[in-house]
Every structure is written in structure tokens, then in C-alpha cells.
Protein backbone atom coordinates (compact mmCIF):
# COMPACT_ATOMS: atom_id res chain seq x y z
CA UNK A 1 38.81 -35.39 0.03
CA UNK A 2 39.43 -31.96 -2.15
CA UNK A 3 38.62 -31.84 -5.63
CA UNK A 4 37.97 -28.66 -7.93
CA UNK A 5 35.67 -27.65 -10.21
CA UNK A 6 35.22 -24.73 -12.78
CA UNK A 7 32.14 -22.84 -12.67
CA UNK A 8 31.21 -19.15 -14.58
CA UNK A 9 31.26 -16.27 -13.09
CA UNK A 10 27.34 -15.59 -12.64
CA UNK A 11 27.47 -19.31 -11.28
CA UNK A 12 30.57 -18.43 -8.43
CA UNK A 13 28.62 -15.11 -7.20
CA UNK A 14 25.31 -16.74 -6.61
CA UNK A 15 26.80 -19.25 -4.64
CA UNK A 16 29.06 -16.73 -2.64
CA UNK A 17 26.01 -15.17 -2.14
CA UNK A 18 24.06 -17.41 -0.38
CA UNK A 19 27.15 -18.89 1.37
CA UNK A 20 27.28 -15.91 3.26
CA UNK A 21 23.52 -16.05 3.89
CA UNK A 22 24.32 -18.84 5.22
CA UNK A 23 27.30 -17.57 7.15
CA UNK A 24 29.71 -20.91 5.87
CA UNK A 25 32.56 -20.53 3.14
CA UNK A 26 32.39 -21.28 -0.37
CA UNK A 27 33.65 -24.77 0.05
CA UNK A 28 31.39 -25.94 3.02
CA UNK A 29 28.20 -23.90 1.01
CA UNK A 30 29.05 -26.34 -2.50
CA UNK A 31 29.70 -29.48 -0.56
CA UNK A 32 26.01 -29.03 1.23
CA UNK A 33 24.83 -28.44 -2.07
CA UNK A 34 26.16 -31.77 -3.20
CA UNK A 35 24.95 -33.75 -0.12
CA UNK A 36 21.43 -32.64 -0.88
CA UNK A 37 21.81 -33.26 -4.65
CA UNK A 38 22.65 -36.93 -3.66
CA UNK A 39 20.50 -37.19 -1.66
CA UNK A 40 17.96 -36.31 -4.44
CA UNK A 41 18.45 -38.83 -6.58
CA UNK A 42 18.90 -41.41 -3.99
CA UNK A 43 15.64 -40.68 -3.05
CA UNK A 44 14.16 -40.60 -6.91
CA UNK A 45 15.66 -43.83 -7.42
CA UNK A 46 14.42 -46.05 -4.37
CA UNK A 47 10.95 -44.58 -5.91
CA UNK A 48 11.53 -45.58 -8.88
CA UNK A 49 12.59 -48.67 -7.16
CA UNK A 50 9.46 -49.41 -5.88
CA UNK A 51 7.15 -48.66 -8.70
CA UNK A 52 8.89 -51.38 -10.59
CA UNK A 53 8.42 -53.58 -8.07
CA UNK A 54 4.48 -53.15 -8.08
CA UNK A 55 4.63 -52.50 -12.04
CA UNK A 56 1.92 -55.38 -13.82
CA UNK A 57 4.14 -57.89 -15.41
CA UNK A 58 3.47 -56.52 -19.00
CA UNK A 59 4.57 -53.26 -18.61
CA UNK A 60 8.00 -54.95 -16.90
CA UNK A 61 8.22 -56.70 -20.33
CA UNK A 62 7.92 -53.27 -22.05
CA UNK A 63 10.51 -51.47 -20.10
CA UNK A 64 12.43 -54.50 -20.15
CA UNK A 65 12.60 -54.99 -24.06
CA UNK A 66 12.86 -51.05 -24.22
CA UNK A 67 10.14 -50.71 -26.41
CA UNK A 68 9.28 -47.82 -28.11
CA UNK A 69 6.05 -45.82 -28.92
CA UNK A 70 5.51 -44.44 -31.97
């Protein structure tokens, strides 16, 4: 799949920069980058995930009802 995205200048020579480091093109160099940022938040969230499902049932309620602390 190709899809394009607009970045600044600063941004585009940083990563050509360490795409070279890395001795891939531009292309292959973002679409790691993306992997791993993916993978991130997968990662966050099944954490998340699980804390929930240990979570006492009152603060459930809380986060369930979106309550707010003032």
C-alpha cells in the first residue's frame, strides 16, 4: 500500500539522516518508524487492558461514569 504524507523540512532531514544511518531509503526508514509506533500503543493498551481488569470494582464505577475530580 503507498500513501503520502507532508512533513517540514527540519522533520524530512532528520529522518534522511538516520535512514542512511541505517543504510535503508526514506520510505523503508518511515514505514519502520510506523511499525514500532504501533506497536507502541498496542502494547500501552493491552496494559491498560489489564489494569482494568484487576481495577477494585469502585474505581471501575468511577472510570465508568467518567467522573471528575475537582
Amino acid at each position: 500500500m503507498r500513501f503520502q504524507i507532508n512533513v517540514g523540512d527540519a522533520l524530512q532531514d532528520k529522518i534522511d539522516k538516520y535512514a542512511e544511518m541505517c543504510g535503508v531509503t526514506r520510505s523503508s526508514f518511515c514505514a519502520m518508524l510506523i511499525s514500532q509506533g504501533i506497536l507502541a500503543y498496542e502494547k500501552s493498551f493491552e496494559v491498560i487492558d489489564s489494569l482494568k481488569d484487576s481495577m477494585p470494582d469502585k474505581l471501575k464505577e468511577i472510570i465508568k461514569n467518567d467522573v471528575k475530580f475537582e
